[in-house]
Each structure stands twice: as structure tokens, then as C-alpha cells.
N, C-alpha and C. Protein backbone atom coordinates (compact mmCIF):
# COMPACT_ATOMS: atom_id res chain seq x y z
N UNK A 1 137.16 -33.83 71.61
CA UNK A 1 135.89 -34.01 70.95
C UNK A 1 135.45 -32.67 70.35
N UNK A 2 135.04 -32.65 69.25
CA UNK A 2 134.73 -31.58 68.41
C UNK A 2 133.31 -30.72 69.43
N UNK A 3 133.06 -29.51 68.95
CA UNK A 3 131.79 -29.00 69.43
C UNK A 3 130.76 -29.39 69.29
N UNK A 4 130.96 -29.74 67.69
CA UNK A 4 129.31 -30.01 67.09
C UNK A 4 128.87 -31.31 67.72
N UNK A 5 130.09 -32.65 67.79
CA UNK A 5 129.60 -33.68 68.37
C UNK A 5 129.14 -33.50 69.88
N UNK A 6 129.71 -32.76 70.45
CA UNK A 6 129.23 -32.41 72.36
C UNK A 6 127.71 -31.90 72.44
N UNK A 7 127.54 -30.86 71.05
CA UNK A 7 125.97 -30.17 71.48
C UNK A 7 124.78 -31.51 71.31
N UNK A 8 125.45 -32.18 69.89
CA UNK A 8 124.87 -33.15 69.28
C UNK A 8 124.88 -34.31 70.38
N UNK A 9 125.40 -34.90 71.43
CA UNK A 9 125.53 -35.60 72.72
C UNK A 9 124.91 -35.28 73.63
N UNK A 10 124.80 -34.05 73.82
CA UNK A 10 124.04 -33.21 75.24
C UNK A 10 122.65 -32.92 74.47
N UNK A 11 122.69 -32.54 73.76
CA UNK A 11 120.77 -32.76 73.01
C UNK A 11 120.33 -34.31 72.97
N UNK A 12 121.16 -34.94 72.36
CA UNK A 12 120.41 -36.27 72.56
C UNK A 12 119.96 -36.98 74.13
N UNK A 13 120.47 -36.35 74.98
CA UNK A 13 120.90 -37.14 76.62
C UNK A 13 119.79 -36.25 76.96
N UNK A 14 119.78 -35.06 76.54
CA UNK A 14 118.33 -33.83 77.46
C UNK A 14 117.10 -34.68 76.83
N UNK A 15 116.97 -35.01 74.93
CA UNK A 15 115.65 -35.60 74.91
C UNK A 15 115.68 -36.90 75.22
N UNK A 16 116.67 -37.93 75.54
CA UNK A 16 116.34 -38.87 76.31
C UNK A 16 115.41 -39.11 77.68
N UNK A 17 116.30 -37.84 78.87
CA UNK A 17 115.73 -37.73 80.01
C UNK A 17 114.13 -37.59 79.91
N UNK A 18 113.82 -36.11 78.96
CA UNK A 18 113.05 -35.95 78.70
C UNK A 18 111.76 -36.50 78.72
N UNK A 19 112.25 -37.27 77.22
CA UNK A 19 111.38 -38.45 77.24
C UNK A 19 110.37 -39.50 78.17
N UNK A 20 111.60 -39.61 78.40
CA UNK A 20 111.74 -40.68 80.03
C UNK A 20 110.57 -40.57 81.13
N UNK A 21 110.76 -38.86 81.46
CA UNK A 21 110.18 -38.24 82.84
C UNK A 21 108.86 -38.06 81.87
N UNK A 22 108.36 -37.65 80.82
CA UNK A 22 107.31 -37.78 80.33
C UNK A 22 106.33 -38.91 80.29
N UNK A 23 107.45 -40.17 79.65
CA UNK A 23 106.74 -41.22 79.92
C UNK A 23 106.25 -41.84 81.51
N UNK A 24 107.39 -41.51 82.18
CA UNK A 24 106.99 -41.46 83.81
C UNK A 24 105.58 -40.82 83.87
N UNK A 25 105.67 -39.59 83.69
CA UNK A 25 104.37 -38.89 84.05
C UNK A 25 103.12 -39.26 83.28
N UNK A 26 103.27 -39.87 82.00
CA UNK A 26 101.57 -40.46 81.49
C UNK A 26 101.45 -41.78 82.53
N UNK A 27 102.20 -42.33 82.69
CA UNK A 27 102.47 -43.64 83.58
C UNK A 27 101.72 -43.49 84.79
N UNK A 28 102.28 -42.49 85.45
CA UNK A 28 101.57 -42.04 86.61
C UNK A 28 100.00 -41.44 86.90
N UNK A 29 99.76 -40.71 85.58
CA UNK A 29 98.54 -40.28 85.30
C UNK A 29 97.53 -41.40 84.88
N UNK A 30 97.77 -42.23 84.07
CA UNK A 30 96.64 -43.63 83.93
C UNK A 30 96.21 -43.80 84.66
N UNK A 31 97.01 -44.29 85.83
CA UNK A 31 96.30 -44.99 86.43
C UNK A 31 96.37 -46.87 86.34
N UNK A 32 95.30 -47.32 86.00
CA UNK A 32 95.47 -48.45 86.10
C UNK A 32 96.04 -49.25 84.36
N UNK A 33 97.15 -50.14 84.77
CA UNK A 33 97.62 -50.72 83.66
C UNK A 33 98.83 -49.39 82.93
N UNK A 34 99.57 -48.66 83.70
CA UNK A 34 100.29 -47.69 83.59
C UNK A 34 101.53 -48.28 82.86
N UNK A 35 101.99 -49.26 83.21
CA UNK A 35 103.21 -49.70 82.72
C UNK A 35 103.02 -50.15 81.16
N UNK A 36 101.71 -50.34 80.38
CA UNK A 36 102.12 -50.51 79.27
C UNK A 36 101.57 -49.03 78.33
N UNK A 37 100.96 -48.72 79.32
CA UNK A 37 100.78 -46.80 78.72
C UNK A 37 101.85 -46.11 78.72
N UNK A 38 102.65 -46.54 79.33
CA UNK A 38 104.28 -45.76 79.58
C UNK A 38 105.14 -46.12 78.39
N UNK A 39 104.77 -47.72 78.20
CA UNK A 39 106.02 -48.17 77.31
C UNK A 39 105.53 -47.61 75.87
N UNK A 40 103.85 -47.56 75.96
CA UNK A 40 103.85 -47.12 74.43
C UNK A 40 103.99 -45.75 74.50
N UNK A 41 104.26 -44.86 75.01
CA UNK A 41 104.66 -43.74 74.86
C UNK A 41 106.12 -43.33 74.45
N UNK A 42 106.83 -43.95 75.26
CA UNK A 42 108.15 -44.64 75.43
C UNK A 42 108.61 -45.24 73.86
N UNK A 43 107.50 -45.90 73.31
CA UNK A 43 108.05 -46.51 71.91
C UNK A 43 107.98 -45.22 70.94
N UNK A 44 106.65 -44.75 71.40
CA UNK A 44 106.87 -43.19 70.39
C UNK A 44 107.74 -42.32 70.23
N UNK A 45 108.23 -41.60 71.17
CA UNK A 45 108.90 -41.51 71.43
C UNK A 45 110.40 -41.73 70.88
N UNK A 46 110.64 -43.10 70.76
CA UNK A 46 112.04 -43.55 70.55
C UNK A 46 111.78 -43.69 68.77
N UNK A 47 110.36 -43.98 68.58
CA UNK A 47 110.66 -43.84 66.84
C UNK A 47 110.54 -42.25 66.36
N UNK A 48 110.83 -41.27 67.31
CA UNK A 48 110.32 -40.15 66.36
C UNK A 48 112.08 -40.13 66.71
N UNK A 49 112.72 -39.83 67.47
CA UNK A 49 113.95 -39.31 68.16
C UNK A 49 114.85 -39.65 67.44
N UNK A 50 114.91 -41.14 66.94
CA UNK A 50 116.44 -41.96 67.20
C UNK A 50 116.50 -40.90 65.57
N UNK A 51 115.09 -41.26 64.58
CA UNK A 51 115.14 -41.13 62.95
C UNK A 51 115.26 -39.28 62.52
N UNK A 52 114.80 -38.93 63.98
CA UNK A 52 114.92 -37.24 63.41
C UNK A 52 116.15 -36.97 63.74
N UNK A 53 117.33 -37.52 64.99
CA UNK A 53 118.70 -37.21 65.19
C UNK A 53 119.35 -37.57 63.54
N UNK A 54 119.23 -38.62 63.24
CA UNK A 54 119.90 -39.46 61.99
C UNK A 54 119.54 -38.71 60.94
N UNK A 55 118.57 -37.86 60.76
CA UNK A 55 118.47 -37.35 59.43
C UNK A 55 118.28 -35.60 59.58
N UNK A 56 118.43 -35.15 60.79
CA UNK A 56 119.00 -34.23 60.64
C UNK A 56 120.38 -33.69 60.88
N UNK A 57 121.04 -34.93 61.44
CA UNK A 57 122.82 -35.09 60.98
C UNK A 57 122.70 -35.47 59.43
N UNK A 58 122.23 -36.22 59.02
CA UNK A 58 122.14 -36.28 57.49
C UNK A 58 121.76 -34.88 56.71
N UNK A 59 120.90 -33.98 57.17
CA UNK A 59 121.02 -32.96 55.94
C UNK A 59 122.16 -32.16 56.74
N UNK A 60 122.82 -32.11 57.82
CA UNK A 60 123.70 -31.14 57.73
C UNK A 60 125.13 -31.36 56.60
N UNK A 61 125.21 -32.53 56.74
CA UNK A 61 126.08 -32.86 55.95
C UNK A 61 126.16 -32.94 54.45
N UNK A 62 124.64 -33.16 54.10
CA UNK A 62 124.14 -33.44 52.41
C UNK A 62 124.20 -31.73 52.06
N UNK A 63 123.77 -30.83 53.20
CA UNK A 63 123.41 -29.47 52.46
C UNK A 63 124.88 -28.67 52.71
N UNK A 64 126.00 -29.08 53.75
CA UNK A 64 127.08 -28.65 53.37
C UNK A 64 127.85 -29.15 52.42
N UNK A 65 128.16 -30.25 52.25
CA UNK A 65 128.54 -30.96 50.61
C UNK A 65 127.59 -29.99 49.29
N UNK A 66 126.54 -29.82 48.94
CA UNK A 66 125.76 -29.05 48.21
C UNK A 66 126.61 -27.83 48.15
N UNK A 67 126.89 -27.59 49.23
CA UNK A 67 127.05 -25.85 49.18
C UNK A 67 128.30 -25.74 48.86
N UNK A 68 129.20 -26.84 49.43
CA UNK A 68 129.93 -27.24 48.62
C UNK A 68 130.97 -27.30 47.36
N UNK A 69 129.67 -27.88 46.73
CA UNK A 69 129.99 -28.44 45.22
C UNK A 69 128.85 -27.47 44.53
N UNK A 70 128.14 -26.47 44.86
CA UNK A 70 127.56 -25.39 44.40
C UNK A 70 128.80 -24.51 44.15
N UNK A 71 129.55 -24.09 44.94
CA UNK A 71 130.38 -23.29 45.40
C UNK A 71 131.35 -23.00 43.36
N UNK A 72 131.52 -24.58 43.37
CA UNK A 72 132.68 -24.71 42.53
C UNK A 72 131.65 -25.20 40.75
N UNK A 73 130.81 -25.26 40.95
CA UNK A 73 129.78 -25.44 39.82
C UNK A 73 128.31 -25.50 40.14
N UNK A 74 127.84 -24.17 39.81
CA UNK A 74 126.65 -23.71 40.28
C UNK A 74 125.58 -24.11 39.32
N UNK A 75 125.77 -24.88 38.13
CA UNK A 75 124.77 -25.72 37.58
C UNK A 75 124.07 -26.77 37.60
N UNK A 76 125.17 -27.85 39.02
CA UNK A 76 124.51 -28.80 39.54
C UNK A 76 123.99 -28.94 40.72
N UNK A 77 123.60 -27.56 41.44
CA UNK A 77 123.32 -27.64 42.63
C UNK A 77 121.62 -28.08 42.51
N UNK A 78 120.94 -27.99 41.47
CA UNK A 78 119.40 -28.74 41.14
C UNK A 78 119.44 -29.86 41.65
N UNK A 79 120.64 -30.63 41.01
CA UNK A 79 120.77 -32.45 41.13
C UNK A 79 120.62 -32.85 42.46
N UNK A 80 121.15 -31.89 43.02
CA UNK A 80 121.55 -32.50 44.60
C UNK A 80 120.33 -32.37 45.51
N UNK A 81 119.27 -31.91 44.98
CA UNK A 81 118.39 -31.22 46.19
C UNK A 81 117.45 -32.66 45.94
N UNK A 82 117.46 -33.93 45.21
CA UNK A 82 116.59 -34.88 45.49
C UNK A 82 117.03 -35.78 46.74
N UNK A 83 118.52 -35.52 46.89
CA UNK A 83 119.35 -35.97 48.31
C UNK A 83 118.35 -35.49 48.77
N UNK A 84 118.08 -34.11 49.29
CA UNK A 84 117.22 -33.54 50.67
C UNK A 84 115.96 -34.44 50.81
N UNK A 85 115.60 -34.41 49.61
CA UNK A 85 113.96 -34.66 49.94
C UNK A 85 114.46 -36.24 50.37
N UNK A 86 115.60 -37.11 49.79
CA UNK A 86 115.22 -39.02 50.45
C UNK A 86 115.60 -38.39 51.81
N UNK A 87 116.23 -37.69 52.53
CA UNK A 87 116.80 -37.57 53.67
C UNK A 87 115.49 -37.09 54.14
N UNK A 88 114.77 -36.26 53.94
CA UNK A 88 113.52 -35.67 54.81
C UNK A 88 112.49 -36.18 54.92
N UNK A 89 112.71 -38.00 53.80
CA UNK A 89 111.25 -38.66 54.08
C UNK A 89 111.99 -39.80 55.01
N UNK A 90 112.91 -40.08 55.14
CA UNK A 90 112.93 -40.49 56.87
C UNK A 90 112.43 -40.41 57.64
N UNK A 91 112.65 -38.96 57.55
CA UNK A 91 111.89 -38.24 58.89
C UNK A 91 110.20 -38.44 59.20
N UNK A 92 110.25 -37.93 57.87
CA UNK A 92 108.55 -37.93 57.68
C UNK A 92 108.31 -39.90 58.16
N UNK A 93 108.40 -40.33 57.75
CA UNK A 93 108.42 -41.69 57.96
C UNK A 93 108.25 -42.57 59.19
N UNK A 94 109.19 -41.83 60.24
CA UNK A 94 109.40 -41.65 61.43
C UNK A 94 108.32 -41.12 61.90
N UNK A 95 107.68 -40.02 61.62
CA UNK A 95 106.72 -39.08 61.82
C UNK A 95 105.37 -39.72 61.99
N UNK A 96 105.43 -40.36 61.00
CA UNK A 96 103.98 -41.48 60.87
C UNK A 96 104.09 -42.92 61.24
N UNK A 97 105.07 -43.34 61.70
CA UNK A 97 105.30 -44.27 62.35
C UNK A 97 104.73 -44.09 63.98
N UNK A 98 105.85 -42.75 64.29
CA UNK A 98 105.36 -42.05 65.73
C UNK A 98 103.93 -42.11 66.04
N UNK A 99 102.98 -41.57 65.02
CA UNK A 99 101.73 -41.48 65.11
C UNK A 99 100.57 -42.35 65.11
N UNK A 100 101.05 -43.69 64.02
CA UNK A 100 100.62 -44.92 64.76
C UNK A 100 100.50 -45.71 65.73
N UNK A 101 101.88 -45.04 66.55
CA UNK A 101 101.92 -45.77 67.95
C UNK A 101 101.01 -44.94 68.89
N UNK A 102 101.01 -44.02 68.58
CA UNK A 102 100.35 -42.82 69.59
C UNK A 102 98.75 -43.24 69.70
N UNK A 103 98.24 -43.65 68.20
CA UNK A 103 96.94 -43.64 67.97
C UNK A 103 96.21 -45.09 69.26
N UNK A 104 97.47 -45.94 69.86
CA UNK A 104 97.13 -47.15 70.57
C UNK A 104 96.92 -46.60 72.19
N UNK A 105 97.37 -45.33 72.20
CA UNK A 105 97.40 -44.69 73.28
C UNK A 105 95.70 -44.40 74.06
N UNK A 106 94.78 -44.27 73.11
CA UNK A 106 93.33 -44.43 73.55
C UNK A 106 92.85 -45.96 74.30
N UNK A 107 93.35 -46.73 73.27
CA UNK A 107 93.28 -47.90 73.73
C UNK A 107 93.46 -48.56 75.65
N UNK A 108 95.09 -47.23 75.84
CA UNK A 108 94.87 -48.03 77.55
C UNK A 108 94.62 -47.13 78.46
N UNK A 109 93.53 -45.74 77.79
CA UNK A 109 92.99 -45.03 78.95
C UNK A 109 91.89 -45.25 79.28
């Protein structure tokens, strides 16, 4: 197995746990009706994670291809940089998705 895929495996498994023991701990802190304060944390969580792994394996790959094909014709490296931005509104996307769920979080304290 390559390196990059092992760091890229062992980061995803640390913010899983992570996650996890976090959501444990708002869970525990509620108080009453904990189990669905957990899960929506838990959903946040999983929409910020899964879309920021996926698209920041996506620009590693879009900005080494760039660099690339910069390398060998340095007049079209402009073209390529609208790749970055669809790849970084994923994220963003994700971002505000995350934050909608979060905003339900008043709701079960």
C-alpha cells in the first residue's frame, strides 16, 4: 500500500474516532433526550468529513495534473484553475450543509 493512501486511512479512522467520542460527549452533556443530540451531531459531522476527504483528494490530484500540464505549456495553466474552484465548492457545500444541521442543535438543549 502506497504512503499517501496509509496517512490518507489513518486520518480518516483518527477523525472518525474523533468524531464519535465527541458525539459521545455532547450526548452525555444534554442530558435529557441525548440520543438524538448525539445523532445530530453525528450527522454533522459525517456531512462535513466524508465531502472535505473527497475533495481534498480531488485537488491533490486536479493541482498535480495542473502542474503538470503547466510544466509542458504554461499558457493553459489559467484554464485549469476553474477545476479548483468546482472542486472547492463541494466543500463549501458540505460546509453549509454541516451548518444547517448544527443550527437544529438548539432545538434539543
Amino acid at each position: 500500500m502506497e504512503t499517501k493512501l496509509k496517512i490518507l486511512l489513518l486520518t480518516a479512522t483518527l477523525a472518525f474516532f474523533i468524531g464519535v467520542g465527541a458525539t459521545f460527549t455532547f450526548a452525555n452533556a444534554a442530558g435529557a433526550d441525548s440520543q438524538a443530540l448525539g445523532m445530530v451531531a453525528l450527522g454533522a459531522a459525517i456531512a462535513i468529513a466524508i465531502p472535505g476527504l473527497a475533495a481534498a483528494f480531488g485537488l491533490g490530484m486536479a493541482t498535480s495534473a495542473i502542474a503538470a500540464a503547466g510544466a509542458e505549456r504554461p499558457e493553459i495553466i489559467g484554464r485549469f484553475f476553474i477545476f479548483i474552484v468546482f472542486i472547492e465548492a463541494i466543500a463549501i457545500y458540505a460546509l453549509i450543509v454541516a451548518i444547517f444541521i448544527i443550527t437544529m442543535l438548539p432545538a434539543y438543549l
